[in-house]
N, C-alpha and C. Protein backbone atom coordinates (compact mmCIF):
# COMPACT_ATOMS: atom_id res chain seq x y z
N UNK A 1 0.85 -1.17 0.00
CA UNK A 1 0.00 0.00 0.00
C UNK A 1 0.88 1.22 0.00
N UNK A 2 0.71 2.22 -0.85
CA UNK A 2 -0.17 2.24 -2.16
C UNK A 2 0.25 1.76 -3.38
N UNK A 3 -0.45 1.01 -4.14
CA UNK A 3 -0.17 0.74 -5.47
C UNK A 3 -0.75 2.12 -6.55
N UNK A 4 0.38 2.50 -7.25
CA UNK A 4 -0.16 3.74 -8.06
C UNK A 4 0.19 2.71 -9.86
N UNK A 5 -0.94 3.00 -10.45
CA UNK A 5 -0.56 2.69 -11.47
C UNK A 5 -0.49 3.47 -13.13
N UNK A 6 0.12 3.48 -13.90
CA UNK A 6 0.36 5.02 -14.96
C UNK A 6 -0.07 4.43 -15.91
N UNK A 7 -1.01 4.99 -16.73
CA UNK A 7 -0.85 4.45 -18.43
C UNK A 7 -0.91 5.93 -19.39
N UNK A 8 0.43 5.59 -20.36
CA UNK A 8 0.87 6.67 -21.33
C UNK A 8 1.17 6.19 -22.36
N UNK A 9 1.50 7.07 -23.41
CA UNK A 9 1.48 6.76 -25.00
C UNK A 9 3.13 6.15 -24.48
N UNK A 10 3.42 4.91 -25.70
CA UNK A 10 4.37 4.34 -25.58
C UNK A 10 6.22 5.58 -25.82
N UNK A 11 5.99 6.47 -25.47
CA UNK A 11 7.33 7.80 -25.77
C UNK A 11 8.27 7.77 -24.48
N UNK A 12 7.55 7.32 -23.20
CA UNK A 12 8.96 7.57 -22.52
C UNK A 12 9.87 6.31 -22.46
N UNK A 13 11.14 7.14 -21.99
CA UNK A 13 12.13 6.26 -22.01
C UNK A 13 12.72 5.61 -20.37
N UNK A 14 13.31 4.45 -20.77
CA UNK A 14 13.54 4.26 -19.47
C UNK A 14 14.18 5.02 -18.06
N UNK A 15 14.92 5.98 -19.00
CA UNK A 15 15.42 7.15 -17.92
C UNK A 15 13.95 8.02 -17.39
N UNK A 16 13.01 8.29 -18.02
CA UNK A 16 11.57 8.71 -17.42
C UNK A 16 11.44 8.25 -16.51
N UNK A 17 10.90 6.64 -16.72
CA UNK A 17 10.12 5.81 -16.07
C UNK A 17 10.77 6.21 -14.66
N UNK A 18 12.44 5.93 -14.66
CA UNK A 18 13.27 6.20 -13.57
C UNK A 18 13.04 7.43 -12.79
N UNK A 19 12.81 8.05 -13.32
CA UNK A 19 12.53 9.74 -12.92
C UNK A 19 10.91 9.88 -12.48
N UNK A 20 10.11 9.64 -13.19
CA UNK A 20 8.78 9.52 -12.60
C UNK A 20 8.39 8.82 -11.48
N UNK A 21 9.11 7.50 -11.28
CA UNK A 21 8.79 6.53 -10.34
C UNK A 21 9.51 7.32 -8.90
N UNK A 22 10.43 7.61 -8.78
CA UNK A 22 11.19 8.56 -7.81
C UNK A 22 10.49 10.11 -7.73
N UNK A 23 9.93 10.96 -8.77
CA UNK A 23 9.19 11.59 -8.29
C UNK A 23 7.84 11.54 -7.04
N UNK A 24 7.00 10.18 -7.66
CA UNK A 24 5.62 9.85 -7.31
C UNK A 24 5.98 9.44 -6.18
N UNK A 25 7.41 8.69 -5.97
CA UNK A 25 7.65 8.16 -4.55
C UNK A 25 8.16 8.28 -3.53
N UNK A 26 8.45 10.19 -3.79
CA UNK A 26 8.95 11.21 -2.95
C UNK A 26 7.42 11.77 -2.69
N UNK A 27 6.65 12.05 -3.64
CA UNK A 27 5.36 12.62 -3.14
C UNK A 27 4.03 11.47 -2.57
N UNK A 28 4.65 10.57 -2.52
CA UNK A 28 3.49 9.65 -1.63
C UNK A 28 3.84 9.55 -0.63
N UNK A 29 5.08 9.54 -0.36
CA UNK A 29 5.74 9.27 1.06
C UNK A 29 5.65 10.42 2.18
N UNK A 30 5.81 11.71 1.20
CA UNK A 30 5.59 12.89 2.25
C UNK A 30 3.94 13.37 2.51
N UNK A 31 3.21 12.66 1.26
CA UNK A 31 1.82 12.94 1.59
C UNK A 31 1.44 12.19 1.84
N UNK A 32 1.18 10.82 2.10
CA UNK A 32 0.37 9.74 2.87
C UNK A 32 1.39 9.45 4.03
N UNK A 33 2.65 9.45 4.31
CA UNK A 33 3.49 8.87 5.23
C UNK A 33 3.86 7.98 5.57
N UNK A 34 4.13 7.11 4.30
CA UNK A 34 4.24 5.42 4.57
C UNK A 34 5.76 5.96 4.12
N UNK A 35 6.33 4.37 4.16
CA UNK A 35 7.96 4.36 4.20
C UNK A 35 8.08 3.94 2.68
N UNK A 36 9.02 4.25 1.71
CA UNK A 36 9.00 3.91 -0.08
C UNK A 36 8.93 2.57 -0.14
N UNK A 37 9.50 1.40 0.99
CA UNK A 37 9.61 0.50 0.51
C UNK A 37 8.01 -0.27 0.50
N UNK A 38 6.60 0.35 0.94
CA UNK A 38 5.73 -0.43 0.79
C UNK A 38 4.77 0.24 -0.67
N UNK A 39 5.43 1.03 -1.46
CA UNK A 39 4.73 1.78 -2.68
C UNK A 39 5.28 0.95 -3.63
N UNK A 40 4.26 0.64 -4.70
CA UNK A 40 4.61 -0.28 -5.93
C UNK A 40 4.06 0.94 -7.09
N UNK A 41 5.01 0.89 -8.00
CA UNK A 41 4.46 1.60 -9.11
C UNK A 41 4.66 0.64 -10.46
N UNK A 42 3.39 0.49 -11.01
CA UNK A 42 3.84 -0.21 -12.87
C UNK A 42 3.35 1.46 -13.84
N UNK A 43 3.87 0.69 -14.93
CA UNK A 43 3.43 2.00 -15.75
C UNK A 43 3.33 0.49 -16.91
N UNK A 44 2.06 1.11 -17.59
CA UNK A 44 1.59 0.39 -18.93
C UNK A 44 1.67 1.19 -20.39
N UNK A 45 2.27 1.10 -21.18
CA UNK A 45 2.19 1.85 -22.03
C UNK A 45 0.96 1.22 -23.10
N UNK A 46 0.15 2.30 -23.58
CA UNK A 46 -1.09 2.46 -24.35
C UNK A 46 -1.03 2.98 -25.71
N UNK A 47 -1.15 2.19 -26.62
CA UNK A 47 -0.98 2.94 -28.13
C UNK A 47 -2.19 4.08 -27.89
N UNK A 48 -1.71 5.29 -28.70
CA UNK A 48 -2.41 5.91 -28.83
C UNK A 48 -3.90 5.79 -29.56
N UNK A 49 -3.63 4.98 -30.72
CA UNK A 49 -4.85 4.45 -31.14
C UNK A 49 -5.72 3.89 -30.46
N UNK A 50 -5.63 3.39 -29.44
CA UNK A 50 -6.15 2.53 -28.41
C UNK A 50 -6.53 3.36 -27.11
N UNK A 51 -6.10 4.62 -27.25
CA UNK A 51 -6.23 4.89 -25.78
C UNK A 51 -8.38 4.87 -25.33
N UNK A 52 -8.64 5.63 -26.02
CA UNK A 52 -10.19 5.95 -26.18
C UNK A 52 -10.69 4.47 -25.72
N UNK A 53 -10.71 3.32 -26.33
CA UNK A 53 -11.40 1.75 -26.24
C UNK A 53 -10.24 1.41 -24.73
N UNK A 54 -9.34 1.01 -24.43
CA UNK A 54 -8.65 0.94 -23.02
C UNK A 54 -8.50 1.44 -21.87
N UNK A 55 -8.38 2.72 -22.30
CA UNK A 55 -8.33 3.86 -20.72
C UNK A 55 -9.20 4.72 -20.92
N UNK A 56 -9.22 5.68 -21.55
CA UNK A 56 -10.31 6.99 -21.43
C UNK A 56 -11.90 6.47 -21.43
N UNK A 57 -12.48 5.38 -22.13
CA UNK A 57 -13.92 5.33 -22.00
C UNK A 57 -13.92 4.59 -20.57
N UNK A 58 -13.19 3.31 -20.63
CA UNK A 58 -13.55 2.46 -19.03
C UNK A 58 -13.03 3.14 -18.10
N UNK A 59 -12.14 4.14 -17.81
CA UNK A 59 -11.50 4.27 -16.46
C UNK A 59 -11.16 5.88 -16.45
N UNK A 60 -11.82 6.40 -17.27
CA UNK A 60 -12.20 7.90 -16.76
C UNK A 60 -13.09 8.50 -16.91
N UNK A 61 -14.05 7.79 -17.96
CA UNK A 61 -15.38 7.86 -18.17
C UNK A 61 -16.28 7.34 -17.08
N UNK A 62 -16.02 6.21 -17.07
CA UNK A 62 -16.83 4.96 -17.03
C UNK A 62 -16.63 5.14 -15.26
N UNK A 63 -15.31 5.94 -14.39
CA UNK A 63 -15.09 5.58 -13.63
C UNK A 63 -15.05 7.01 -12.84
N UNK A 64 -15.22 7.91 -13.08
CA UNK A 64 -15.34 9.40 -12.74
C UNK A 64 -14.99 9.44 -11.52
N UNK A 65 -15.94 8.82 -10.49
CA UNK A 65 -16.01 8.99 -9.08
C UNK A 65 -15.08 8.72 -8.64
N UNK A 66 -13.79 7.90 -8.97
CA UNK A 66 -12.26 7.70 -8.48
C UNK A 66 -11.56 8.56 -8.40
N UNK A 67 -11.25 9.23 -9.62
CA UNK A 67 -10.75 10.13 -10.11
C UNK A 67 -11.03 11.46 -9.16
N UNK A 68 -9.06 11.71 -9.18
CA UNK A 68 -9.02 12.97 -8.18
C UNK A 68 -8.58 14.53 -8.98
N UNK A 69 -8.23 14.28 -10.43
CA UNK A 69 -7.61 15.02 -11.35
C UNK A 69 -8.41 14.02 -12.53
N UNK A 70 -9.09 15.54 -13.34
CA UNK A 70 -9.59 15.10 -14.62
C UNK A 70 -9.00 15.67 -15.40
N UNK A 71 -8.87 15.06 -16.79
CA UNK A 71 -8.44 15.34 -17.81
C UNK A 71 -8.94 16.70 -18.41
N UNK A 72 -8.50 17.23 -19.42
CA UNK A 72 -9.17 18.60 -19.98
C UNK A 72 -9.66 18.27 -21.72
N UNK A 73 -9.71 17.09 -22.05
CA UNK A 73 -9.65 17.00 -23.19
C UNK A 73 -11.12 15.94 -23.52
């Protein structure tokens, strides 16, 4: 706890991933207060063609009420 999980167009690189995952796990730690070693992060990459049928209709549409940051698009 917490599992955070990312899905983005297939562009970053593994130096990102590295950099994002150490961002998110400097800011979970100082805002929820758990210790890094119980935070899991995956990241899925999503063709863009695909995003609409995979992520945007089921899980930001479909799922609103989770969601703490909405999209603008």
């Amino acid at each position: 706890m917490p599992h955070i999980n990312i899905k983005h167009f297939p562009s970053l690189s593994e130096e990102q991933h590295i950099a994002l995952a150490k961002s998110i796990t400097e800011a979970v730690t100082k805002v929820v207060g758990c210790d890094e070693n119980v935070i899991s992060i995956a990241v899925e990459p999503v063709e863009p063609e695909l995003w609409n049928e995979q992520v945007y209709i089921p899980e930001i549409v479909g799922r609103k009420e989770t969601l703490i940051k909405t999209p603008d698009y």
